[in-house]
N, C-alpha and C. Protein backbone atom coordinates (compact mmCIF):
# COMPACT_ATOMS: atom_id res chain seq x y z
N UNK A 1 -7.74 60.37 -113.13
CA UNK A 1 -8.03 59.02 -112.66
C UNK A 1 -7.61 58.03 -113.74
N UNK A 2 -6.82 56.81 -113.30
CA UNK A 2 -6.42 56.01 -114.27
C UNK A 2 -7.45 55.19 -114.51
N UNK A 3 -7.29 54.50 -115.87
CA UNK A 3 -8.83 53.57 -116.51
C UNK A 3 -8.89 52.59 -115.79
N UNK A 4 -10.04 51.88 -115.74
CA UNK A 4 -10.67 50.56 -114.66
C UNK A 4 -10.62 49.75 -115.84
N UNK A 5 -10.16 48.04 -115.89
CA UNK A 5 -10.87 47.60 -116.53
C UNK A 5 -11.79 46.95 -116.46
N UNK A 6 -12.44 46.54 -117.32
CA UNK A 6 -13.65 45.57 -117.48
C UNK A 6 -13.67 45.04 -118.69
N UNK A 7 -14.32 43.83 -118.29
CA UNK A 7 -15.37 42.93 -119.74
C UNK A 7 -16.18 43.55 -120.35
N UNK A 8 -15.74 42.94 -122.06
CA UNK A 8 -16.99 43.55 -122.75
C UNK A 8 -18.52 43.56 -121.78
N UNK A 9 -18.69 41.99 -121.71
CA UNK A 9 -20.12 41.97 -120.70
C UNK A 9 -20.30 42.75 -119.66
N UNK A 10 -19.42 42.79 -118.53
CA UNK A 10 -19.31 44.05 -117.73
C UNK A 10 -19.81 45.58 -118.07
N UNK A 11 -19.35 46.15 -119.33
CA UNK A 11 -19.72 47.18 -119.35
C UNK A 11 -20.95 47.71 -120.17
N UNK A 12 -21.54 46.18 -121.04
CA UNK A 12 -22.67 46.09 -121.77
C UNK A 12 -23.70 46.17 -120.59
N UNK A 13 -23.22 45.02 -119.67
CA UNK A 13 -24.88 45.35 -118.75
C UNK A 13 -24.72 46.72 -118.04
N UNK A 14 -23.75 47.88 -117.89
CA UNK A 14 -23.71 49.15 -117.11
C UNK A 14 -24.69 50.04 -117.96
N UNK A 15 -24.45 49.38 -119.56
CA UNK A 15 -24.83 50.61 -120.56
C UNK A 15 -26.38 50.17 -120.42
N UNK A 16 -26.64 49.07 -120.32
CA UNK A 16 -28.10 48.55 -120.23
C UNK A 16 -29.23 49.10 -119.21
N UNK A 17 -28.12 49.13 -118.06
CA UNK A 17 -28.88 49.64 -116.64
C UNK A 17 -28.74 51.30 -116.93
N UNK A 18 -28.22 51.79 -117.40
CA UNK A 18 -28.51 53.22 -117.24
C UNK A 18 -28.75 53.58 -118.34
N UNK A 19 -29.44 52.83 -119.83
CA UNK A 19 -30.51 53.31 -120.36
C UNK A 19 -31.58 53.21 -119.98
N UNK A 20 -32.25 51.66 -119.01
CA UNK A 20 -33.22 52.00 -118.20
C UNK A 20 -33.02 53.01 -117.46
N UNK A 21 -32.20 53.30 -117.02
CA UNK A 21 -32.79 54.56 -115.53
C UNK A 21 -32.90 55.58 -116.29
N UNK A 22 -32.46 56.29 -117.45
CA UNK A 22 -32.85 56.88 -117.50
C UNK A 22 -34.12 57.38 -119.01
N UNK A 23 -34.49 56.04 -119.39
CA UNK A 23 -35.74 56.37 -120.61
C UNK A 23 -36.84 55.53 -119.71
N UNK A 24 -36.53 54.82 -118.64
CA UNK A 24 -37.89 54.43 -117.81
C UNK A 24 -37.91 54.76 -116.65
N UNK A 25 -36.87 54.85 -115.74
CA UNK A 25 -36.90 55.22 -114.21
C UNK A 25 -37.36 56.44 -114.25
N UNK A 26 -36.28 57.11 -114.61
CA UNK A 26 -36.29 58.52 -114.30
C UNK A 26 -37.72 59.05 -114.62
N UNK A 27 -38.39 58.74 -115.90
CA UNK A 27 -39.51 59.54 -116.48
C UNK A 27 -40.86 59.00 -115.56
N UNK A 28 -40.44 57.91 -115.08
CA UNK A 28 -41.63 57.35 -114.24
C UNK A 28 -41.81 58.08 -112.66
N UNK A 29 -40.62 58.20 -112.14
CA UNK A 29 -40.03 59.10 -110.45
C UNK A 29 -41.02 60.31 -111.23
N UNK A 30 -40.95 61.27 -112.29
CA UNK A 30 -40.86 62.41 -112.18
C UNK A 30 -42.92 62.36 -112.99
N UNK A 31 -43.19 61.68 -113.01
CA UNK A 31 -44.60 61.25 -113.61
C UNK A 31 -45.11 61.11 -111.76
N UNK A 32 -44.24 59.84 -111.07
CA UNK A 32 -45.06 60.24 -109.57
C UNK A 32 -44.63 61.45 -108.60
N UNK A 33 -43.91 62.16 -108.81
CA UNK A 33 -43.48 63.42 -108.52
C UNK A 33 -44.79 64.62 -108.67
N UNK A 34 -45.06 64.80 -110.19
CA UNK A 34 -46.24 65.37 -110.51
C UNK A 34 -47.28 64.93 -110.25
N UNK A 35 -47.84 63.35 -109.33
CA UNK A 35 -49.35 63.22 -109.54
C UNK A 35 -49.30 63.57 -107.78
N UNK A 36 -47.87 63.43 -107.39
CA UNK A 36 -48.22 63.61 -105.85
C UNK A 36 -48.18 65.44 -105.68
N UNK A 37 -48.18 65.69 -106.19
CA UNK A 37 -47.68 67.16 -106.11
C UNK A 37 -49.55 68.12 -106.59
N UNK A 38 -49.60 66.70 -107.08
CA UNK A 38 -51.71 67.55 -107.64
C UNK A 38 -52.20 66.52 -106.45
N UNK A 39 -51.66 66.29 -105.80
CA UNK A 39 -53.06 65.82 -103.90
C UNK A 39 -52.92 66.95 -103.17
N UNK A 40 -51.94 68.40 -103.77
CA UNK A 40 -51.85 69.05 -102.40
C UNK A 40 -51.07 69.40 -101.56
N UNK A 41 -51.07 69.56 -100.00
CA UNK A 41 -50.27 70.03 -99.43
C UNK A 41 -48.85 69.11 -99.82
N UNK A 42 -47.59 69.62 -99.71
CA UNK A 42 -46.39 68.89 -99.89
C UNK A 42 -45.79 68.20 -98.54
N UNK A 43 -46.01 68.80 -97.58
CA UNK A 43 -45.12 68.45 -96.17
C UNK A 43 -46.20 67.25 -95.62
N UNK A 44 -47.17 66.71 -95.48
CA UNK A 44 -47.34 66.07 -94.99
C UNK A 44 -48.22 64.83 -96.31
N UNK A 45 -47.47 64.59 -97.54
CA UNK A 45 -47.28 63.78 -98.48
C UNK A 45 -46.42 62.97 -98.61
N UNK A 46 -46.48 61.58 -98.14
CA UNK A 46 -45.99 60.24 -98.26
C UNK A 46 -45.42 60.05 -99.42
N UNK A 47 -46.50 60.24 -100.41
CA UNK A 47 -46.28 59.82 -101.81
C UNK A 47 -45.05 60.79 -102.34
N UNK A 48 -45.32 61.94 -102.24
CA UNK A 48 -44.11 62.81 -103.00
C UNK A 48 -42.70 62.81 -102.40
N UNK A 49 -42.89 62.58 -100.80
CA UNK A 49 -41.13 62.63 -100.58
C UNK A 49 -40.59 61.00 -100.52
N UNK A 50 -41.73 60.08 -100.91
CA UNK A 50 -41.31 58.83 -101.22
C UNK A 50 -40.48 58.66 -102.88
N UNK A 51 -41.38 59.60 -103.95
CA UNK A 51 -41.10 59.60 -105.06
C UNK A 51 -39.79 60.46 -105.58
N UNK A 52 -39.53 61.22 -104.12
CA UNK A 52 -38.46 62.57 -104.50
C UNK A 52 -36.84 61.58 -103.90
N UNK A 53 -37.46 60.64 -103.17
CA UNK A 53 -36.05 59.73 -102.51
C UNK A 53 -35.82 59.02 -103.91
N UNK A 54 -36.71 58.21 -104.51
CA UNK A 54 -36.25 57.73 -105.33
C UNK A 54 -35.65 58.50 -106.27
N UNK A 55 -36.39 59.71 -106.87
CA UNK A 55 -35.45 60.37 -107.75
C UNK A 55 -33.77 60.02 -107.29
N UNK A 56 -33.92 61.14 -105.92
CA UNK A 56 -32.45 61.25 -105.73
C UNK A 56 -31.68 59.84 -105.77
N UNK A 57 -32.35 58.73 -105.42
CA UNK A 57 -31.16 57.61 -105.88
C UNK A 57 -31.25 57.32 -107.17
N UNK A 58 -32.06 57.60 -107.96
CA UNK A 58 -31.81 57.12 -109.78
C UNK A 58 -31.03 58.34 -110.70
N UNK A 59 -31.08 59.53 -109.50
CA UNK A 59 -29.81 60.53 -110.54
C UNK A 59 -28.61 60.05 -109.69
N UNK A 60 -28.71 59.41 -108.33
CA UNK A 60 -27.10 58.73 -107.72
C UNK A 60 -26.54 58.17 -108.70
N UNK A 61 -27.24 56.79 -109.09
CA UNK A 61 -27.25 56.00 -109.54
C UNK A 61 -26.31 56.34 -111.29
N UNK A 62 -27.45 57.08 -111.73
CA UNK A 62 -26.93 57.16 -113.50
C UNK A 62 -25.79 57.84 -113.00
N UNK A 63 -25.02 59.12 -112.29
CA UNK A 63 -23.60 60.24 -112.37
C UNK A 63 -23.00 58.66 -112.38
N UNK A 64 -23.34 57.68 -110.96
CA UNK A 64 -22.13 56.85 -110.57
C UNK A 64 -21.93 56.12 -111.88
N UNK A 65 -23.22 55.94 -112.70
CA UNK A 65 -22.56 54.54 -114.29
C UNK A 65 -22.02 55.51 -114.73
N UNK A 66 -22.42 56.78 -115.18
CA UNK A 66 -21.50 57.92 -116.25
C UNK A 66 -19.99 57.72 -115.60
N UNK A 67 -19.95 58.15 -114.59
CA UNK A 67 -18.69 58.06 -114.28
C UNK A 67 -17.54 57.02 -114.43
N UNK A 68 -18.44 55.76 -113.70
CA UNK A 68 -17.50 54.29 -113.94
C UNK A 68 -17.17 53.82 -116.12
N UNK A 69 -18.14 54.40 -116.31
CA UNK A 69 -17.86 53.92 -118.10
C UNK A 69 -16.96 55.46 -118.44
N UNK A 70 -16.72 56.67 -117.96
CA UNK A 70 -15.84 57.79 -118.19
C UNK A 70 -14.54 56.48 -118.30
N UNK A 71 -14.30 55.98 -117.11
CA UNK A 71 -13.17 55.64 -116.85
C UNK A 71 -12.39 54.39 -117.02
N UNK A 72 -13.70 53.71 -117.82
CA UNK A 72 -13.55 52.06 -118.12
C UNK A 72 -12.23 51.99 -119.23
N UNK A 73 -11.87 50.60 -118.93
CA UNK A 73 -11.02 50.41 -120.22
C UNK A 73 -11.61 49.14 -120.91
N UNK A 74 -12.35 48.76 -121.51
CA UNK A 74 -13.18 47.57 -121.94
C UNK A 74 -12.13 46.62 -122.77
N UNK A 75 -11.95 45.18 -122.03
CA UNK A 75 -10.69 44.64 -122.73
C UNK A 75 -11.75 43.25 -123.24
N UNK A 76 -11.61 43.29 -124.34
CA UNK A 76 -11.97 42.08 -125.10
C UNK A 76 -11.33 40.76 -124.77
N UNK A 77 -11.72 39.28 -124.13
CA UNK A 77 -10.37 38.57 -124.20
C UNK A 77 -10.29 37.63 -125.32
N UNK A 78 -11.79 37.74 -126.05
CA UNK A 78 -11.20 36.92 -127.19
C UNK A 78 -10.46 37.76 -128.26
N UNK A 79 -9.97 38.75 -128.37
CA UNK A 79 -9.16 39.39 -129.57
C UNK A 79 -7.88 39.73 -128.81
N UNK A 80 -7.59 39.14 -127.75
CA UNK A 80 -6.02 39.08 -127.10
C UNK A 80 -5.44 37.40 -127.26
N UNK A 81 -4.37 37.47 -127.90
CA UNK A 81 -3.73 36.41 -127.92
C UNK A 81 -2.54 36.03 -126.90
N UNK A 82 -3.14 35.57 -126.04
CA UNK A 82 -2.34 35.25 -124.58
C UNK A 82 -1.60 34.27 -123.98
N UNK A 83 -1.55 33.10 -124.84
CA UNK A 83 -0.84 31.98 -125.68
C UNK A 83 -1.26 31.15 -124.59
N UNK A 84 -2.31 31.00 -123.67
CA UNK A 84 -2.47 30.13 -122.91
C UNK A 84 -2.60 30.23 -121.50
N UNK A 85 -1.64 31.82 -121.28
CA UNK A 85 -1.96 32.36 -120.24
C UNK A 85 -2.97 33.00 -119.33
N UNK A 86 -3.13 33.12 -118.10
CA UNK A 86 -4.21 33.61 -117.61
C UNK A 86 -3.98 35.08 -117.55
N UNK A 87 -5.03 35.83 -117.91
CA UNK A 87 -5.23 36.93 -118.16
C UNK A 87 -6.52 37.93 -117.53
N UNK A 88 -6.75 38.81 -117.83
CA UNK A 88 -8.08 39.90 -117.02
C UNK A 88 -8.66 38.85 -118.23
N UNK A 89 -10.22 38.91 -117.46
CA UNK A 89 -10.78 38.37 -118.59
C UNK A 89 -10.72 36.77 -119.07
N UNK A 90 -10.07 35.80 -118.72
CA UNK A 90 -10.08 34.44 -118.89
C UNK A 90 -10.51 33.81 -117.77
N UNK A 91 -11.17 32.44 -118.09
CA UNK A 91 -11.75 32.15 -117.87
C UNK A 91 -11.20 30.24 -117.06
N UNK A 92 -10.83 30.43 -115.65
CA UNK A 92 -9.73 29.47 -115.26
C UNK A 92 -10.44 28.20 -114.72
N UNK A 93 -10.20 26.80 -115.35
CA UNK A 93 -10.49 25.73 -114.76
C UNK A 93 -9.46 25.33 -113.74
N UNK A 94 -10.00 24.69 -112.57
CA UNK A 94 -9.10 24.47 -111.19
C UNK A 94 -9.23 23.43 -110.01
N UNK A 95 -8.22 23.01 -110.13
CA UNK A 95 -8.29 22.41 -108.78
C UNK A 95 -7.78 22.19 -107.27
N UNK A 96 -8.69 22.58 -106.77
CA UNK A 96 -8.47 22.30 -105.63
C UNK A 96 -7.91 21.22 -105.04
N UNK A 97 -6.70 21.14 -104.70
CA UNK A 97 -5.79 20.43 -104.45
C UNK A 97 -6.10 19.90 -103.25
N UNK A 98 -6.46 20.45 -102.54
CA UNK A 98 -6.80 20.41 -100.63
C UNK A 98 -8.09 19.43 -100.63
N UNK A 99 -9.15 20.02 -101.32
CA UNK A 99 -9.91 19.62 -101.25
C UNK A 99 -10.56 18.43 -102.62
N UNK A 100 -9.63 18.36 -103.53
CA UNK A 100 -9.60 17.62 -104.47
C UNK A 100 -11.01 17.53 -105.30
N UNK A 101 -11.83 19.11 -105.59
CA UNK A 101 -12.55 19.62 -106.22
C UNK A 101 -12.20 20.28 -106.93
N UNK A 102 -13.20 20.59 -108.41
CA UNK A 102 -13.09 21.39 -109.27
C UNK A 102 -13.86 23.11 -109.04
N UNK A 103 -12.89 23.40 -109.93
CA UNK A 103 -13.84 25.19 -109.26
C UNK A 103 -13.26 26.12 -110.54
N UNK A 104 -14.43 26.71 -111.17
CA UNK A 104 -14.37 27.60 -112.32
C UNK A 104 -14.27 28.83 -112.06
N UNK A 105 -13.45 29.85 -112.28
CA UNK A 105 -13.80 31.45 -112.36
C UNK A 105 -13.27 32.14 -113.29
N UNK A 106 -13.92 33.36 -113.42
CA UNK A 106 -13.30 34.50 -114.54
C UNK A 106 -13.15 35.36 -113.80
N UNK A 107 -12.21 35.75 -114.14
CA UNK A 107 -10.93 37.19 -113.87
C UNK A 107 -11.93 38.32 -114.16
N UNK A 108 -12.51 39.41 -113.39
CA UNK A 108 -13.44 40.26 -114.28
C UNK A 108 -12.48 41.42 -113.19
N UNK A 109 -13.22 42.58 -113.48
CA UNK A 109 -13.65 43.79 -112.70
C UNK A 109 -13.81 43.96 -111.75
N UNK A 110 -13.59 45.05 -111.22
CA UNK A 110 -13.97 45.13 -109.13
C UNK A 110 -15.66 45.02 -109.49
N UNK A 111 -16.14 45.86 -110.49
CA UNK A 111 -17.61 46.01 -110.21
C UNK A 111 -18.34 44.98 -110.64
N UNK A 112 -17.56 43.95 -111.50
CA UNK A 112 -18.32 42.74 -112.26
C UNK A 112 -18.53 41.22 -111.08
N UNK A 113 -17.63 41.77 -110.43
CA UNK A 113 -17.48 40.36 -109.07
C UNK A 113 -18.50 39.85 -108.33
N UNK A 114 -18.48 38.73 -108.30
CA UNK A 114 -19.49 37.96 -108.07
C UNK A 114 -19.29 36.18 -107.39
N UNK A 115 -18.76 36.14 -106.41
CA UNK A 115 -17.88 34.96 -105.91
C UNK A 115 -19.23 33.56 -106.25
N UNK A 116 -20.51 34.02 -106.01
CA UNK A 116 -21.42 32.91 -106.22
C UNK A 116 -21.72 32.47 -107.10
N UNK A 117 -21.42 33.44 -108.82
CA UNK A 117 -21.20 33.31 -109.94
C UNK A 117 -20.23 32.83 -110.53
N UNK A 118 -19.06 32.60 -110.11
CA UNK A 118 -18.00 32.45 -110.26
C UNK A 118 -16.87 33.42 -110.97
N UNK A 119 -17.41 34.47 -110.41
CA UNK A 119 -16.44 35.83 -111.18
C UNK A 119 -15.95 36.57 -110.00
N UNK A 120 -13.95 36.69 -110.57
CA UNK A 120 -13.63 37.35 -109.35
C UNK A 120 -12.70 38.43 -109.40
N UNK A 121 -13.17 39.54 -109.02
CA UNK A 121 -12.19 40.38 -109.24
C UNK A 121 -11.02 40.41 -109.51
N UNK A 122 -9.96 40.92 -110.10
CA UNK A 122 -8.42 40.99 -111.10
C UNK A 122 -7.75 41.45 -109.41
N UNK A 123 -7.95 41.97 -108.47
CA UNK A 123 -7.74 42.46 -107.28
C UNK A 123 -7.48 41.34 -106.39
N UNK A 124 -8.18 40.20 -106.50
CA UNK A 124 -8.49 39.47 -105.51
C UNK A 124 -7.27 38.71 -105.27
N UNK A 125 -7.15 38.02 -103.81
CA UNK A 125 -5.79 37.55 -104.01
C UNK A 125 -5.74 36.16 -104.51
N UNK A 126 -6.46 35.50 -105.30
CA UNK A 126 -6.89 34.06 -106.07
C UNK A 126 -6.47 34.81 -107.44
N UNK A 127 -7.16 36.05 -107.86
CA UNK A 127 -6.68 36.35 -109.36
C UNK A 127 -5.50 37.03 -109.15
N UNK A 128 -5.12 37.74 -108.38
CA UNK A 128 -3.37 37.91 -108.77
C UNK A 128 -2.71 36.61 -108.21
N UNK A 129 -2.66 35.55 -107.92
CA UNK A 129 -2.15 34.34 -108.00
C UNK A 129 -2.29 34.07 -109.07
N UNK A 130 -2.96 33.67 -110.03
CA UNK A 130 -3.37 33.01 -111.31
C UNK A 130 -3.00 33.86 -112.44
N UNK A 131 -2.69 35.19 -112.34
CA UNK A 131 -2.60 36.17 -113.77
C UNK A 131 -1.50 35.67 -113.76
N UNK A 132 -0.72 35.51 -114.96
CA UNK A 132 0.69 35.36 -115.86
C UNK A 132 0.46 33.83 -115.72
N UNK A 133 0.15 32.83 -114.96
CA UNK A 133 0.37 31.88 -114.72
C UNK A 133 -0.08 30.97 -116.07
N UNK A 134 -0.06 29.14 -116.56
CA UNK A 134 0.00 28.55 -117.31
C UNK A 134 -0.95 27.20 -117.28
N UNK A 135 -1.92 26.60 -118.05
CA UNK A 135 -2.26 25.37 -117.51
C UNK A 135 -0.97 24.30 -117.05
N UNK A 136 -1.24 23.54 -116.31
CA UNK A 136 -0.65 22.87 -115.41
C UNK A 136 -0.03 23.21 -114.14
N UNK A 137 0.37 24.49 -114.22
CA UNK A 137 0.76 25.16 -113.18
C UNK A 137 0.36 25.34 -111.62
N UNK A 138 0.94 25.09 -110.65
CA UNK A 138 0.17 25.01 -109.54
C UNK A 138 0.64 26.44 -108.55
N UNK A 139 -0.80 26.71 -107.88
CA UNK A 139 -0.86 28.47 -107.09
C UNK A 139 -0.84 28.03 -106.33
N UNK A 140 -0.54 28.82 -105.36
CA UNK A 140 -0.38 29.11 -103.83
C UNK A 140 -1.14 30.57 -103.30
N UNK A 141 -1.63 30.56 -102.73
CA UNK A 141 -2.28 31.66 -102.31
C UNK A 141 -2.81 32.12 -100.78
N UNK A 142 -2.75 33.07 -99.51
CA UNK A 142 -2.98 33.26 -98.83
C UNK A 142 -4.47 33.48 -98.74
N UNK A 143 -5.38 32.65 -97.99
CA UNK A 143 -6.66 33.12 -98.08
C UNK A 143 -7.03 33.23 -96.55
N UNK A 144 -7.98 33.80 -96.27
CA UNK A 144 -8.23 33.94 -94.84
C UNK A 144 -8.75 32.42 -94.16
N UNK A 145 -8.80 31.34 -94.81
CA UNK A 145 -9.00 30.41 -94.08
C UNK A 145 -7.59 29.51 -93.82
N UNK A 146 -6.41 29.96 -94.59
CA UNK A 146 -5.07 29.74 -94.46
C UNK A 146 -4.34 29.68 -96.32
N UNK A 147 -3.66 28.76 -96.62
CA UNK A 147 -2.95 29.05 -97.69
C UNK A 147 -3.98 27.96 -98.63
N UNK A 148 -3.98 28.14 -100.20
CA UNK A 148 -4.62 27.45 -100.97
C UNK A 148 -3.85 27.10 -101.61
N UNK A 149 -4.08 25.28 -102.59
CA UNK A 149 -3.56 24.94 -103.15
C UNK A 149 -4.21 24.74 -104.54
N UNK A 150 -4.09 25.52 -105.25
CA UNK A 150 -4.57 25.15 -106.76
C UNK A 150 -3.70 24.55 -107.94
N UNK A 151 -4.64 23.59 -108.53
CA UNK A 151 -3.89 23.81 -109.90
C UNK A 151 -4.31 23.65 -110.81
N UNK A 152 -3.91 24.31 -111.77
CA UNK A 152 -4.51 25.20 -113.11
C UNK A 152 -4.97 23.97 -114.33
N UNK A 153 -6.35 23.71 -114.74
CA UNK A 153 -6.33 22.52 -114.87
C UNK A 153 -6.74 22.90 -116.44
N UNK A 154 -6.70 24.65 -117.07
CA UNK A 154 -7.57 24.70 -118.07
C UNK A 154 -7.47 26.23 -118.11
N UNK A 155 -7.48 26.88 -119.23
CA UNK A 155 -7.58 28.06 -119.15
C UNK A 155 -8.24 28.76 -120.55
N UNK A 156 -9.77 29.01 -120.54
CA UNK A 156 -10.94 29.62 -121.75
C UNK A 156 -11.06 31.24 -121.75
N UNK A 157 -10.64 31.60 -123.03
CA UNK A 157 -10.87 32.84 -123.38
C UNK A 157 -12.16 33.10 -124.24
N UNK A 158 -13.54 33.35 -123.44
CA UNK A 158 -14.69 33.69 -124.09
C UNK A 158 -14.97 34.62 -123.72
């Protein structure tokens, strides 16, 4: 499998969430595992096959982060010198030409995306419009409400 990338931040909060799951989730599932398991019969216990679902989604959960950080490529964008260009990872001021509004996003990850945040996947067809591109530069882009007119009003590498 070829590497995914991501943001430093991207893959800091993956490492974050699956040290919780597994030095607090996990030990807590398997703490109510054992108190449902001392009421008694097992088959007609709420508590234990409630506590045994959760297990099974908090060991889903940690294989799927092991796996996605196996395969990460973590790209820094402040230690890339990109001379201005938009890049994975930068951070694009814009305007909306059509609508003669401003609109901020960063280039992240499939898994870091977040359109209400203003982070948008390197996939999306707004960030492959904008990668290689330059401040002043104006995009064009197919969106499902018809074609967009941007232009590039700013471009921050944090």
């Amino acid at each position: 499998m070829s590497k995914v990338p991501m943001t430093v931040h991207g893959a800091e909060l993956l490492r974050k969430e699956l040290k919780k799951l597994k030095s607090g989730d996990r030990p807590q599932v398997i703490q109510a595992i054992a108190e449902a398991r001392a009421h008694g019969d097992l088959k007609e216990n709420a508590e234990y096959h409630a506590a045994k679902e959760q297990q099974g989604f908090i060991e889903g959960r940690i294989k799927e982060i092991d796996g996605k950080l196996s395969h990460v490529q973590v790209i820094d964008v402040t230690a890339v010198d990109a001379k201005g260009k938009v890049i994975f990872g930068a951070t694009v001021d814009l305007l909306d030409v059509q609508a003669e509004q401003n609109i901020t996003y960063r280039i992240v990850g499939e898994d870091e995306a977040d359109i209400g945040a203003g982070l948008i996947s390197y996939t999306s067809p707004i960030a492959r419009a904008l990668i290689g591109k330059n401040e002043g530069d104006e995009v064009t882009f197919a969106a499902p409400s018809g074609d967009k007119f941007y232009e590039i009003i700013q471009v921050h590498y944090v």
